[in-house]
Protein backbone atom coordinates (compact mmCIF):
# COMPACT_ATOMS: atom_id res chain seq x y z
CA UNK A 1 -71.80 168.09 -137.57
CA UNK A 2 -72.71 164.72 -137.92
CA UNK A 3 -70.81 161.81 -139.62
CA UNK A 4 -72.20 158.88 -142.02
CA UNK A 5 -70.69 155.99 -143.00
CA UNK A 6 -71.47 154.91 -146.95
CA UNK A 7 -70.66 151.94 -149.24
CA UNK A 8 -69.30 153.32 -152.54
CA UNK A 9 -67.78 151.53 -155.66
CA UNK A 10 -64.04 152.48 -156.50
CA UNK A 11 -62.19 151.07 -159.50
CA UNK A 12 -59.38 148.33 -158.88
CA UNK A 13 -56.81 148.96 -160.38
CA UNK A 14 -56.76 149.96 -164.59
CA UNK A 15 -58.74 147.42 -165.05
CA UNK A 16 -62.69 148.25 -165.14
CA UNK A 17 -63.37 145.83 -162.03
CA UNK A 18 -64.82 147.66 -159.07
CA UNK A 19 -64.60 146.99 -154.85
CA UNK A 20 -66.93 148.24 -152.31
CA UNK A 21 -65.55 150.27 -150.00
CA UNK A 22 -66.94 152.29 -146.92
CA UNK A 23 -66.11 156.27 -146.71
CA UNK A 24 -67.10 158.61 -143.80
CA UNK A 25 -68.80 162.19 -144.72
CA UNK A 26 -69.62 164.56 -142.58
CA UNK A 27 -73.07 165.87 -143.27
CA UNK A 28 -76.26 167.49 -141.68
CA UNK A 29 -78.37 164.21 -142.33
CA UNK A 30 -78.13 161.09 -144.03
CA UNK A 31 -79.78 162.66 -147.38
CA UNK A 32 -77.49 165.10 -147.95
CA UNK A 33 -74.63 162.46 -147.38
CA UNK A 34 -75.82 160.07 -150.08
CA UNK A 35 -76.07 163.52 -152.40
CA UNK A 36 -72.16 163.97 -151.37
CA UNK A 37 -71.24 160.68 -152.21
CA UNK A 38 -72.85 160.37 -155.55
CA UNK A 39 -71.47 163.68 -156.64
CA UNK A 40 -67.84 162.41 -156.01
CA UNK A 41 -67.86 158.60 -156.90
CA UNK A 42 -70.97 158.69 -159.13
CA UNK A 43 -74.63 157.78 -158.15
CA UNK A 44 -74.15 154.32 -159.83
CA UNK A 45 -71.27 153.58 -157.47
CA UNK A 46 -72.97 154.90 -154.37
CA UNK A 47 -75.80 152.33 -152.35
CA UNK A 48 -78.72 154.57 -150.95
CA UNK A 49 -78.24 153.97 -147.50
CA UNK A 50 -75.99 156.20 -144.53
CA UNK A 51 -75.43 155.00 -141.52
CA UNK A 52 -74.67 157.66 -138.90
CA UNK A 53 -71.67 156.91 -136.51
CA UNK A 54 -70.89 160.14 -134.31
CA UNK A 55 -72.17 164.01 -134.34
């Protein structure tokens, strides 16, 4: 199965700053990894672009 690369938002810290950060999911297409994402950091944390790096 394919793998995507993603920018997310995590918090820093306790305080309520935030960092961009780049995670790896494994998905059938870019779509359906965005929809991952968003359901585990939030889709206001999440930018609407994967970028696929291996299948």
């Amino acid at each position: 199965m394919p793998v995507y690369k993603v920018w997310v938002r995590v918090p820093v810290g306790t305080s309520s700053q935030t960092r961009p950060i780049q995670v790896e999911i494994t998905a059938n297409n870019p779509i359906d990894a965005i929809s991952i994402a968003q359901g585990q950091y939030g889709s206001e944390n999440v930018t609407q672009s994967a970028t696929k790096v291996r299948d």
